[in-house]
Protein backbone atom coordinates (compact mmCIF):
# COMPACT_ATOMS: atom_id res chain seq x y z
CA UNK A 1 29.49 -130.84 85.32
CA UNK A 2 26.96 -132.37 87.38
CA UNK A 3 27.06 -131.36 91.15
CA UNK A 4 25.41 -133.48 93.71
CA UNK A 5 24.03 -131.58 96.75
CA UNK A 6 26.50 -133.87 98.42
CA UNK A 7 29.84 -131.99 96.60
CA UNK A 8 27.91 -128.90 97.19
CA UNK A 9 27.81 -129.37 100.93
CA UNK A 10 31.42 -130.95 101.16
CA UNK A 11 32.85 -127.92 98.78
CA UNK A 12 31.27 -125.51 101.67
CA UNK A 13 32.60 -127.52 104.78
CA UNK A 14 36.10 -127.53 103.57
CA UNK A 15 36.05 -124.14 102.54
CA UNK A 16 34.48 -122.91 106.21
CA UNK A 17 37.11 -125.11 107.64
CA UNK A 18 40.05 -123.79 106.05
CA UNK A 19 38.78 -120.33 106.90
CA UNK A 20 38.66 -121.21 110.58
CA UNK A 21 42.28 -122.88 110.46
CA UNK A 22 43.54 -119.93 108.61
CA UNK A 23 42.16 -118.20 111.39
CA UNK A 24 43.18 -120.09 114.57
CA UNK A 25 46.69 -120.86 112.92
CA UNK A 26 47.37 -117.45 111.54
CA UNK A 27 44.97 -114.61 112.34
CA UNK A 28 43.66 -115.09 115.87
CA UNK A 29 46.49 -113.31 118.11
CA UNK A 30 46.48 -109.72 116.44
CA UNK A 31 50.34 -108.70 115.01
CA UNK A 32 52.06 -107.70 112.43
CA UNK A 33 52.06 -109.83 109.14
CA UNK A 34 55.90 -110.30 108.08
CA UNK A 35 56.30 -110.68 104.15
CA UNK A 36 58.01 -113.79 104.82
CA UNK A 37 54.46 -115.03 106.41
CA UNK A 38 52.44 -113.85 104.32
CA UNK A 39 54.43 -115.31 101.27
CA UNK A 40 53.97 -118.80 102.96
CA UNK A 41 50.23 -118.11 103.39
CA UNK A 42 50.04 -116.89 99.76
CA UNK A 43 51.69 -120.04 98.46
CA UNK A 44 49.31 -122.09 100.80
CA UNK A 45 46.60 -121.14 99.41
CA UNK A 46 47.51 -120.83 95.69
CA UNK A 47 48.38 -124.88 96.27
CA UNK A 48 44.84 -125.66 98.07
CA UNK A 49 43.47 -124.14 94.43
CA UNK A 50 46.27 -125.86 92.52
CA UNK A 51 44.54 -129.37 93.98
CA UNK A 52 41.14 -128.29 94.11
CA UNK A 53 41.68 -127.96 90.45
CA UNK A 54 43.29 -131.40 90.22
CA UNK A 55 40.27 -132.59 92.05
CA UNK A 56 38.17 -131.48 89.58
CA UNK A 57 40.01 -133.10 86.54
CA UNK A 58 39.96 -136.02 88.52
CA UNK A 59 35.88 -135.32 89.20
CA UNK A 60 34.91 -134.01 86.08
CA UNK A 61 37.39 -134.02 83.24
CA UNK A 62 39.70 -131.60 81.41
CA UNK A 63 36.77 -128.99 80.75
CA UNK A 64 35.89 -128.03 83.89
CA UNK A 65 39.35 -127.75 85.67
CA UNK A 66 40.24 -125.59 82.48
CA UNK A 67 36.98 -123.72 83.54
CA UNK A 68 38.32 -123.40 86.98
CA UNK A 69 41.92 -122.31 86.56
CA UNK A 70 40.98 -119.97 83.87
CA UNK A 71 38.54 -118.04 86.34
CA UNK A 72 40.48 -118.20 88.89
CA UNK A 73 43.37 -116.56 87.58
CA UNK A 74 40.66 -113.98 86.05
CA UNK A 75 39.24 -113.18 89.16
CA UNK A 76 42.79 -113.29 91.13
CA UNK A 77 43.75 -110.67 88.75
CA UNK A 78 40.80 -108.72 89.00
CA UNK A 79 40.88 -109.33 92.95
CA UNK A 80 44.50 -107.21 93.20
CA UNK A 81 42.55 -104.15 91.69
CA UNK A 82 40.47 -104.40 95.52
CA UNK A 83 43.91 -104.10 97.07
CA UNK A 84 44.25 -100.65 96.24
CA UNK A 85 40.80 -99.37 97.49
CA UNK A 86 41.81 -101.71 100.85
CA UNK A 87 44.80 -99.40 100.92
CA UNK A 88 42.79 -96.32 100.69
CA UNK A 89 40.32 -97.64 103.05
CA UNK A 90 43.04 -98.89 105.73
CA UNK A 91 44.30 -95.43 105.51
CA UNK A 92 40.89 -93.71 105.54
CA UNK A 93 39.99 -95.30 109.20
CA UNK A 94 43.30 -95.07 110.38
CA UNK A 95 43.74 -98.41 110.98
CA UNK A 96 47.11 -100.08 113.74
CA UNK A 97 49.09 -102.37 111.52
CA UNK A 98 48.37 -105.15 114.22
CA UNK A 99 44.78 -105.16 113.41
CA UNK A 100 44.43 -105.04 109.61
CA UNK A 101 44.74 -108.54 109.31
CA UNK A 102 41.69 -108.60 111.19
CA UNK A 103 39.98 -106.24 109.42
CA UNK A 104 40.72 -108.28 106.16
CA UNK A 105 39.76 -111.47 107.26
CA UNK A 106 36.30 -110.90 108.65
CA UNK A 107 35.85 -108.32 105.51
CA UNK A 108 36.77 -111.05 102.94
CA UNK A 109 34.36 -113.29 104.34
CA UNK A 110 31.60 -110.87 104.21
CA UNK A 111 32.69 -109.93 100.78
CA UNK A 112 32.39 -113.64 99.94
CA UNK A 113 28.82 -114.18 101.28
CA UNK A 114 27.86 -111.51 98.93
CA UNK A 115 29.44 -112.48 96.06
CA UNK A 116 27.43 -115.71 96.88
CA UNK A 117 24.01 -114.17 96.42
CA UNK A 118 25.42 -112.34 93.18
CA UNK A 119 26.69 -115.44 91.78
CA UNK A 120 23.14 -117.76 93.17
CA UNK A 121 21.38 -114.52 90.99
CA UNK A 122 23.30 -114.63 88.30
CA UNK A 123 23.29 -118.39 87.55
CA UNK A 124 19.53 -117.94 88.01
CA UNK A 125 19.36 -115.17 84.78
CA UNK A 126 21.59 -117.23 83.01
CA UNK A 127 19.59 -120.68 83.04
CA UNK A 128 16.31 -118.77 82.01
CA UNK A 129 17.16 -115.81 79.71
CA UNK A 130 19.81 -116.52 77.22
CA UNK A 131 20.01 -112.96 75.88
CA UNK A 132 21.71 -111.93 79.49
CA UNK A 133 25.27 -112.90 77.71
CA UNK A 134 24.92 -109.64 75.07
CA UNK A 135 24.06 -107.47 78.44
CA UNK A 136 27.10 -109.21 80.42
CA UNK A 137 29.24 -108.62 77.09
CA UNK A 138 28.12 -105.51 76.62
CA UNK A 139 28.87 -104.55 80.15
CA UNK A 140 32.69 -106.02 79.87
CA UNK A 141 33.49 -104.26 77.05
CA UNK A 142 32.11 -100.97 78.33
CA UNK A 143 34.04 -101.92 81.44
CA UNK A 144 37.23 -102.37 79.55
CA UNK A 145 37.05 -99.10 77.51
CA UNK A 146 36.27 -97.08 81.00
CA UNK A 147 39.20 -98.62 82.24
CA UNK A 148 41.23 -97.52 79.61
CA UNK A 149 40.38 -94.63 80.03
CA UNK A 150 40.74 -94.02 83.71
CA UNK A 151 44.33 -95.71 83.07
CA UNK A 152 45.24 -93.08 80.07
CA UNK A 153 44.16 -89.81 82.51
CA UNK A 154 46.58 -88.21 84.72
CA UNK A 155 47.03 -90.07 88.29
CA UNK A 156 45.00 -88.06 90.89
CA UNK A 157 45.22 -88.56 94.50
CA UNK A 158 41.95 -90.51 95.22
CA UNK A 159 40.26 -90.68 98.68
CA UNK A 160 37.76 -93.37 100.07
CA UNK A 161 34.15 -92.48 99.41
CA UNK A 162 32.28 -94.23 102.06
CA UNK A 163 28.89 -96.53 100.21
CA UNK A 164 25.50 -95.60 101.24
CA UNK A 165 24.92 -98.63 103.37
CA UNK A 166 27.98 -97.78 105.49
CA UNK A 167 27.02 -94.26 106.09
CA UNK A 168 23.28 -95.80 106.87
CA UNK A 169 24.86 -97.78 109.44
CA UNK A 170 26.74 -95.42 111.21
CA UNK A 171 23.98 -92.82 111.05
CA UNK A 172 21.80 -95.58 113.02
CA UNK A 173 24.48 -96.67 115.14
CA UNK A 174 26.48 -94.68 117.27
CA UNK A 175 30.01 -95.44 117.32
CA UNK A 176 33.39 -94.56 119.14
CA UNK A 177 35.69 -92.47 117.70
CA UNK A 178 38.82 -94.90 118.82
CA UNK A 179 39.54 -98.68 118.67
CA UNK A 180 39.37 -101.25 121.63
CA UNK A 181 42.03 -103.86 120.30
CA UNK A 182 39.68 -106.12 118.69
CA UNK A 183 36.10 -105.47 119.62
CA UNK A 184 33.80 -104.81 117.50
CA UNK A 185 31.24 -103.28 119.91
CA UNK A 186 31.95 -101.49 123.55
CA UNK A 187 29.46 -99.84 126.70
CA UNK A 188 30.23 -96.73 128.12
CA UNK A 189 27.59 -94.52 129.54
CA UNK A 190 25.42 -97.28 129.85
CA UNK A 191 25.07 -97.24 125.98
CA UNK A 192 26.47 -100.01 123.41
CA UNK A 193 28.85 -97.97 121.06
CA UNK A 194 29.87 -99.58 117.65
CA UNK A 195 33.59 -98.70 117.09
CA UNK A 196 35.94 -98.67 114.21
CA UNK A 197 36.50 -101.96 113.68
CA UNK A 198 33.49 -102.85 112.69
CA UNK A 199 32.88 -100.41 110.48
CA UNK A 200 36.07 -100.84 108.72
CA UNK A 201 35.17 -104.67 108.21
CA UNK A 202 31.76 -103.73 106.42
CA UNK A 203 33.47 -101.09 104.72
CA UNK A 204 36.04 -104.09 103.32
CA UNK A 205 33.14 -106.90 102.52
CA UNK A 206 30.34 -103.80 101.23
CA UNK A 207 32.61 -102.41 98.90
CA UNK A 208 34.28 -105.33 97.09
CA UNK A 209 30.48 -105.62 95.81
CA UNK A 210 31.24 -102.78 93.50
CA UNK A 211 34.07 -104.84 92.00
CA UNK A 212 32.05 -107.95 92.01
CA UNK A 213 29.42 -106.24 89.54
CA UNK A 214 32.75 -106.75 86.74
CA UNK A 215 34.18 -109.96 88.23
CA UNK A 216 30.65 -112.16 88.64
CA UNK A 217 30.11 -111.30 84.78
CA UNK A 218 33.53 -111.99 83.83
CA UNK A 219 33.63 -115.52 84.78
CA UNK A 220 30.56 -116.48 83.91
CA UNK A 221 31.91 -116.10 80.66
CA UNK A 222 33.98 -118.33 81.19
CA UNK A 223 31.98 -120.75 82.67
CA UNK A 224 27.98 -121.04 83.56
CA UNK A 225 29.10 -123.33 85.91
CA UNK A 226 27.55 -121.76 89.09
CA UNK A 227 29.91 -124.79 91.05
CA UNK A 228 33.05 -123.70 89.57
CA UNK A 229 32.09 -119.21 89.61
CA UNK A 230 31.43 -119.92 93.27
CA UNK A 231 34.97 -121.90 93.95
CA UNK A 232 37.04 -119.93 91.91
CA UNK A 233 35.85 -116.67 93.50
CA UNK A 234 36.54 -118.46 96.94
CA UNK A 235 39.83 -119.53 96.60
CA UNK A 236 40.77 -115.76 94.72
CA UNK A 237 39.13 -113.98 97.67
CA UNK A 238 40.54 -116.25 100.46
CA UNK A 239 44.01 -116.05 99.67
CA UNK A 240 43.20 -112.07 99.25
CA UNK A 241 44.49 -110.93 102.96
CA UNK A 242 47.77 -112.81 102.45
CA UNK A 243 48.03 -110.96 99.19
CA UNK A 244 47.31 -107.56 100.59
CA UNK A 245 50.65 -107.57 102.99
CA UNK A 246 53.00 -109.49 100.32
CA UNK A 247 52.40 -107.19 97.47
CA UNK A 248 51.34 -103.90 99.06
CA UNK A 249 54.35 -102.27 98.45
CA UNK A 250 54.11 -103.35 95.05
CA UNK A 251 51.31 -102.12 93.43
CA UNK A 252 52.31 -98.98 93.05
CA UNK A 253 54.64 -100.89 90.57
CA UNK A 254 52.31 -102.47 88.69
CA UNK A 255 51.02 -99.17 86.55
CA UNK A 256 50.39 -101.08 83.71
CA UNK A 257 47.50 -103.41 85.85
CA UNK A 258 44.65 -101.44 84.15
CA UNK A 259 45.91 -101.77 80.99
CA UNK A 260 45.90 -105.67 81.26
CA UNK A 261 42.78 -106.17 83.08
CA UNK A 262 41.27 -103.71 80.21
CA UNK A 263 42.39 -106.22 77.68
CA UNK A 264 41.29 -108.97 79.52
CA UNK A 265 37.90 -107.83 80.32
CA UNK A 266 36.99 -106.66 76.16
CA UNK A 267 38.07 -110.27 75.74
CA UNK A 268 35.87 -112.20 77.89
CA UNK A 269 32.87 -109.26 76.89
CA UNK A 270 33.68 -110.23 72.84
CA UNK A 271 33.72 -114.48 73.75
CA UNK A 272 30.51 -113.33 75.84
CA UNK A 273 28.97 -111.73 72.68
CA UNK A 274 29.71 -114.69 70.92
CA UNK A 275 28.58 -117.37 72.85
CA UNK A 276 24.78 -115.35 73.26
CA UNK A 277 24.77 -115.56 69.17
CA UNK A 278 25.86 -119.14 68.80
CA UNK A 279 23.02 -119.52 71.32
CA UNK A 280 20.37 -117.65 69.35
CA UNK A 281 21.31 -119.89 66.07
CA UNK A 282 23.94 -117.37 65.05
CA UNK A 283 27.00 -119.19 62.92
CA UNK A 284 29.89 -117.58 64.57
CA UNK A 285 32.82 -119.33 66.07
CA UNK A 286 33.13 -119.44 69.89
CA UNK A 287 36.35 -118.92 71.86
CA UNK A 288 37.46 -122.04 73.77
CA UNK A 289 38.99 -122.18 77.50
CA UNK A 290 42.58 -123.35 76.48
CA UNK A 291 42.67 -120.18 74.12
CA UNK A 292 40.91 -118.13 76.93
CA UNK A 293 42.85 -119.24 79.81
CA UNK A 294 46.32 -118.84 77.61
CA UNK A 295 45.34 -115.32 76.72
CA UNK A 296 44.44 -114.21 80.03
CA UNK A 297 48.03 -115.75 80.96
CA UNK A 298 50.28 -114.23 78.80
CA UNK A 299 48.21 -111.02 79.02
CA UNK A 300 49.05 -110.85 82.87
CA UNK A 301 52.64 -111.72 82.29
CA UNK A 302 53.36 -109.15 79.38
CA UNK A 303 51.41 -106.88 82.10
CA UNK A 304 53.48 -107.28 84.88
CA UNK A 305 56.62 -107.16 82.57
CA UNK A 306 56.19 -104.22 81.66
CA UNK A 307 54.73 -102.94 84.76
CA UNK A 308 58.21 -103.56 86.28
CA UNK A 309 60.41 -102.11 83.49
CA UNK A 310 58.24 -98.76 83.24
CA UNK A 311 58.37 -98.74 87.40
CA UNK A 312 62.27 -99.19 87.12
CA UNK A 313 62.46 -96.42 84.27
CA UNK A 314 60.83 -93.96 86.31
CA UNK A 315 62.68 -94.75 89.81
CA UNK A 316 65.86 -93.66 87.86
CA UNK A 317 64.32 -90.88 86.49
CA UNK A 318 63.70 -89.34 90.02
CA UNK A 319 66.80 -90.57 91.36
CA UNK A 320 68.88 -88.71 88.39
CA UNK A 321 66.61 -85.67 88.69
CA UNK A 322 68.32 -84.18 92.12
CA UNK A 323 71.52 -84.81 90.32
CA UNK A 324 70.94 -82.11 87.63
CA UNK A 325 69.76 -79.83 90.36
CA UNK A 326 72.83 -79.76 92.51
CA UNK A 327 74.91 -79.57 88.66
């Protein structure tokens, strides 16, 4: 689809202006998030992508709105996966209920100006080397089987490793030990302390990188679209902080998520492998984004099905457990 600098610079001003409304509207008095708000903000923002994709039928056609919905579900998907290391991280730094909203927001959007630079790099590898798609595929598929994997093993308790860049920053800068509602940096002593809230926010954006190192080579094989990786991985990551107080109490639920995303991953790593040999003159057929999009669809919603059912089994196997105890 051809993208005039124009769209380009429109796409970004909406976008920056919908993050500052979500923010004045929703986020800038620091409270609690009620599932009943966050369900309305999660259904606000699934219908801004809902018409950004109708924009882009109307714009472009069929092909890339197919392009668009398909990775945006993908990296939706892939984006509830953060939600548990948010968890672990919330925990990790301690931090009050009436500030994780904050946290979130600010850490989304640094998450999202990174992805940006791994998306402007990646569209840059694939317009000049062709043979990137077997090292994306590769990747995927590797991706997938690790995941399998990791799902198969016993569950372990895991703990928040902090990156190296957040332990590099808090080396350099001292910090309190305590938060100060909302600021990110206090004096006392006569020195400038950083304090937790800050560090939690880089700690948000720094390590949804690691996840963007699947995601970013997901949907480009989907689409080399670098228009439609960068809007899709907007709207998915935007919409993220609603997500995190809607469904936190369900993803303990969803124990068949790895499974899915496992299958859904190989996929898009065998369509990637496929695509690099039709490019290199290779006769082989190529995988479609009505076929992609309606596998990654029903994949999810088998997933989740059965997510439920296996979550349901096992919360009446502990309930009935103390029963044959006291017999």
């Amino acid at each position: 689809m051809d993208v005039s600098a124009g769209l380009w610079g429109g796409t970004i001003a909406v976008l920056v202006a919908l993050v500052v409304a979500d923010f004045f509207i929703g986020g800038r008095k620091p409270h609690e998030v009620s599932v009943k708000e966050a369900g309305i903000w999660t259904a606000v923002w699934v219908a801004l992508a809902v018409l950004f994709g109708g924009f882009l039928w109307w714009h472009g056609g069929g092909k890339p709105a197919g392009e668009f919905f398909a990775g945006y579900i993908t990296e939706k998907s892939l984006s509830v996966d953060n939600l548990f290391v948010f968890i672990l991280i919330m925990g990790k730094f301690a931090v009050p209920r009436i500030y994780q909203q904050r946290v979130l927001m600010f850490g989304v959007i640094i998450a999202l100006v990174l992805r940006a630079v791994f998306i402007a790099g990646g569209a840059a590898l694939v317009s000049q080397f062709s043979w990137v798609f077997y090292g994306f595929g590769a990747f995927l598929v590797w991706t997938a089987w690790k995941l399998i994997k990791e799902a198969g093993a016993e569950e372990e308790e895991e703990e928040f490793e902090e990156n190296r860049l957040l332990k590099s920053v808090e080396k350099r800068f001292p910090s309190t030990d305590r938060y100060h509602g909302t600021k990110l940096f206090v004096r006392e002593g006569g020195r400038r302390l950083m304090t937790p809230m800050l560090i939690v926010m880089l700690a948000i954006g720094t390590t949804d990188v690691l996840f963007a190192l699947d995601s970013i080579p997901a949907i480009f094989g989907l689409t080399q679209d670098p228009y439609i990786v960068f809007t899709a991985n907007a709207f998915a990551l935007m919409g993220l902080r609603q997500l995190y107080f809607l469904i936190g109490g369900l993803l303990k639920k969803l124990v068949h998520l790895s499974y899915g995303l496992s299958v859904i991953l190989g996929f898009i790593g065998v369509k990637l492998v496929l695509h690099a040999l039709h490019e290199s003159g290779v006769h082989v057929p190529e995988i479609g984004i009505p076929l992609s999009l309606g596998f990654i669809v029903v994949v999810l919603a088998v997933t989740t099905v059965t997510s439920l059912v296996a979550a349901k089994k096992q919360e009446a196997a502990a309930a009935a457990e103390p029963e044959k105890v006291d017999a």
